[in-house]
C-alpha atoms as a PDB file:
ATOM      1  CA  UNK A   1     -11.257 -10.819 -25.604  1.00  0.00           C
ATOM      2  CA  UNK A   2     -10.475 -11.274 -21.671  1.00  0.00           C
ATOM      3  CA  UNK A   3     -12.020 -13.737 -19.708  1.00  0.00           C
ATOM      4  CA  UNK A   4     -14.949 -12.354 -16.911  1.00  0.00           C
ATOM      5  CA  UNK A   5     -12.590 -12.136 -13.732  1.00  0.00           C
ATOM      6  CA  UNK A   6      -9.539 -12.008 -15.430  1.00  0.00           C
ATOM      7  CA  UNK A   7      -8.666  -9.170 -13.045  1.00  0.00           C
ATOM      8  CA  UNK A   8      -9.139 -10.914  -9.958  1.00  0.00           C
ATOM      9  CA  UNK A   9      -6.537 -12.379  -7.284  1.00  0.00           C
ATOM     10  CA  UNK A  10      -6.717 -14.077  -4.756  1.00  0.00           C
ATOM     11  CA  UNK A  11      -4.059 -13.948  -1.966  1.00  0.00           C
ATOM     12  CA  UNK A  12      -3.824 -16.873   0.586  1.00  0.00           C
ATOM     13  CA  UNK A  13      -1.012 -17.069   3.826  1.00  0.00           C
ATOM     14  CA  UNK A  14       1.594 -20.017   3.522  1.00  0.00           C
ATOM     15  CA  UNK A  15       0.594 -21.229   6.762  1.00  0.00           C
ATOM     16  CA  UNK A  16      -2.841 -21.025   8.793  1.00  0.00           C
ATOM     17  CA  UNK A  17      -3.084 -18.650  11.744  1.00  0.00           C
ATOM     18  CA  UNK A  18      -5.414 -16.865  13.670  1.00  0.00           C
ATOM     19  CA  UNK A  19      -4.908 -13.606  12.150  1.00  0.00           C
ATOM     20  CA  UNK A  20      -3.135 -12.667   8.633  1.00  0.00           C
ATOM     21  CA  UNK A  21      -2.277  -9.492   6.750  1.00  0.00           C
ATOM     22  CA  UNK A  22      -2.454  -8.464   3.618  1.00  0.00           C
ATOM     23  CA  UNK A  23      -1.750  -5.478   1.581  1.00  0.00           C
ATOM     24  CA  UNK A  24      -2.516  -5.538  -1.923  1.00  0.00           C
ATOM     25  CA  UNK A  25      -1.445  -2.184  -4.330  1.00  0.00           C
ATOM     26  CA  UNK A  26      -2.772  -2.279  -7.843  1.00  0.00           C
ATOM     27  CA  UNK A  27      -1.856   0.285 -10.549  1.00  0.00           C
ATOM     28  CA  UNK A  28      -3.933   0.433 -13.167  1.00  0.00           C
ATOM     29  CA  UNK A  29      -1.962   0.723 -16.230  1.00  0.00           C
ATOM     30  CA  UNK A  30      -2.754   0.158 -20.132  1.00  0.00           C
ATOM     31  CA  UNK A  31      -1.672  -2.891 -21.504  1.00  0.00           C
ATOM     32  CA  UNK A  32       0.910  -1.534 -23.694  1.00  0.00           C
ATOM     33  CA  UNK A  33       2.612   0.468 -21.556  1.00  0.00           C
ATOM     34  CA  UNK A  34       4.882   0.292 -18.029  1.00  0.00           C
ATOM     35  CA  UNK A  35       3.807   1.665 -15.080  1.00  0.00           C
ATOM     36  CA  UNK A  36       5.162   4.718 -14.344  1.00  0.00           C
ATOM     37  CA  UNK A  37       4.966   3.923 -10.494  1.00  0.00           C
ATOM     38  CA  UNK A  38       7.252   2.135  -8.471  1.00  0.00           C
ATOM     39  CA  UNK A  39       6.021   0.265  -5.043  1.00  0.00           C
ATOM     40  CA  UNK A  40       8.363  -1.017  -2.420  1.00  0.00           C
ATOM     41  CA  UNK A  41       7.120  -3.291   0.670  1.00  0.00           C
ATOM     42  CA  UNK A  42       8.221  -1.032   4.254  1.00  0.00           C
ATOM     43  CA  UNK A  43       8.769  -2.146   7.416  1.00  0.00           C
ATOM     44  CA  UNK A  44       9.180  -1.162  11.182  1.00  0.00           C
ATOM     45  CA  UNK A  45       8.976  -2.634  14.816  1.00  0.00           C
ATOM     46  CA  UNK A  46       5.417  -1.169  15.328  1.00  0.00           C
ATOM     47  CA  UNK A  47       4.189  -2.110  11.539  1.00  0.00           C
ATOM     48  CA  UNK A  48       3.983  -2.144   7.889  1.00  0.00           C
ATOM     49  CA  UNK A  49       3.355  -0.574   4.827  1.00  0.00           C
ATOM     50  CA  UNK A  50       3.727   0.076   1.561  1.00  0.00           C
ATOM     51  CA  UNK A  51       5.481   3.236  -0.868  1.00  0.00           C
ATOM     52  CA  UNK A  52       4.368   4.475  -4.197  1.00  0.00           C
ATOM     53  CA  UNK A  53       6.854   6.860  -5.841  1.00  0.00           C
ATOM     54  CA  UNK A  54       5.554   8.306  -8.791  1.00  0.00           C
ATOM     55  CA  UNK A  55       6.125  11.084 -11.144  1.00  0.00           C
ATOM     56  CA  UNK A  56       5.951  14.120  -8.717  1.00  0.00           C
ATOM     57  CA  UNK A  57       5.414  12.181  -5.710  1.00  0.00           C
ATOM     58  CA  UNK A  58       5.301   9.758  -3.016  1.00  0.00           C
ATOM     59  CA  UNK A  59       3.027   8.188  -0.717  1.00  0.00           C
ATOM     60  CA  UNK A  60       3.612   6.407   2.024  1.00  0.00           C
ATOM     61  CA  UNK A  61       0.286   3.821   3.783  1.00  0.00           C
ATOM     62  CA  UNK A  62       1.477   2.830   7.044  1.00  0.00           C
ATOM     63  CA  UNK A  63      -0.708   0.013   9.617  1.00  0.00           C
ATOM     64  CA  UNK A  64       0.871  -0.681  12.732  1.00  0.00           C
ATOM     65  CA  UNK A  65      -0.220  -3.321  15.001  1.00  0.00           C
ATOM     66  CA  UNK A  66      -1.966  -1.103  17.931  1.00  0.00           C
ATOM     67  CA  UNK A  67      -4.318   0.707  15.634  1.00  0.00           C
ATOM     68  CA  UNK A  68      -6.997   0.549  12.940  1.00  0.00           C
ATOM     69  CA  UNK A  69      -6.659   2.562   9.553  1.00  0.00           C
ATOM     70  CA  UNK A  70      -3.549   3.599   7.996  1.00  0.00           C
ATOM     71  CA  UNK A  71      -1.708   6.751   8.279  1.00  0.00           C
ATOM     72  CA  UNK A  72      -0.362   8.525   4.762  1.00  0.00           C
ATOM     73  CA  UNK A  73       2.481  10.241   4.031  1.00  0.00           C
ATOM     74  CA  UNK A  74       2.429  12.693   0.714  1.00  0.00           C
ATOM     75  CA  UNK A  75       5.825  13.554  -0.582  1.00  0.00           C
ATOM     76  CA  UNK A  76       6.926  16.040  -3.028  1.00  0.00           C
ATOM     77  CA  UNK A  77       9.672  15.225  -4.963  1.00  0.00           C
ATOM     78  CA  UNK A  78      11.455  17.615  -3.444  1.00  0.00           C
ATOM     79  CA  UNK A  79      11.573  15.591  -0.328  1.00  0.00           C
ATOM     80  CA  UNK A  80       9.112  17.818   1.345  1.00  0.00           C
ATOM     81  CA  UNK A  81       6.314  16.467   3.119  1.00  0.00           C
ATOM     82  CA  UNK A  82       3.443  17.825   1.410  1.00  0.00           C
ATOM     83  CA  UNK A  83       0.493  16.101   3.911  1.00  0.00           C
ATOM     84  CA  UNK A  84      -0.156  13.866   6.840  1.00  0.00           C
ATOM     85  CA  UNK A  85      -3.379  12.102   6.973  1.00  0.00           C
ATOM     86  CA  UNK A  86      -4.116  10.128   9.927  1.00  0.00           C
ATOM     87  CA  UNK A  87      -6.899   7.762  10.794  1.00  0.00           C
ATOM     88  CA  UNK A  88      -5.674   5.638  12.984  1.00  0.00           C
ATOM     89  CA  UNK A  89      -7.480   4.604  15.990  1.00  0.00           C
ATOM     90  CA  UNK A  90      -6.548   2.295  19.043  1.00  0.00           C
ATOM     91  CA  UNK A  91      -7.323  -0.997  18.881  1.00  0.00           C
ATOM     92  CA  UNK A  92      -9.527  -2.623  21.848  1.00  0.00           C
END
């Protein structure tokens, strides 16, 4: 039997600042068996984000530091960019 909460985590910075980030992926997955995703940590000069490459595609969340919301990248595995969905809005 699991304990209440054991799915819970709780993230904390190694050093106090005004502001953190955080980006947390979880793939829910049955005990028994692997996930069938993999997720790799990306980064830029205007951001960061996250992948998940899957079986028949790939998805890209990307924050920068001007806006609010993320903007996703689907990818087929082809390599063809399947959709674009952008939400991002200028910070004040």
């Amino acid at each position: 039997k699991k304990e209440p909460g054991a799915w819970r985590i709780e993230v904390s910075p190694a050093s106090k600042r005004k502001e953190d980030q955080f980006l947390v992926v979880l793939l829910p997955t049955l005990a028994d068996k692997s996930p069938t995703h993999q997720v790799r940590l990306l980064e830029s000069r205007s951001g960061v984000g996250c992948e998940v490459a899957g079986p028949g595609r790939t998805t890209r969340f990307w924050f920068d530091r001007q806006h609010a919301g993320p903007r996703v990248e689907i990818f087929a595995d082809s390599g063809a960019k399947e959709q674009v969905f952008d939400a991002r809005v200028p910070l004040p």
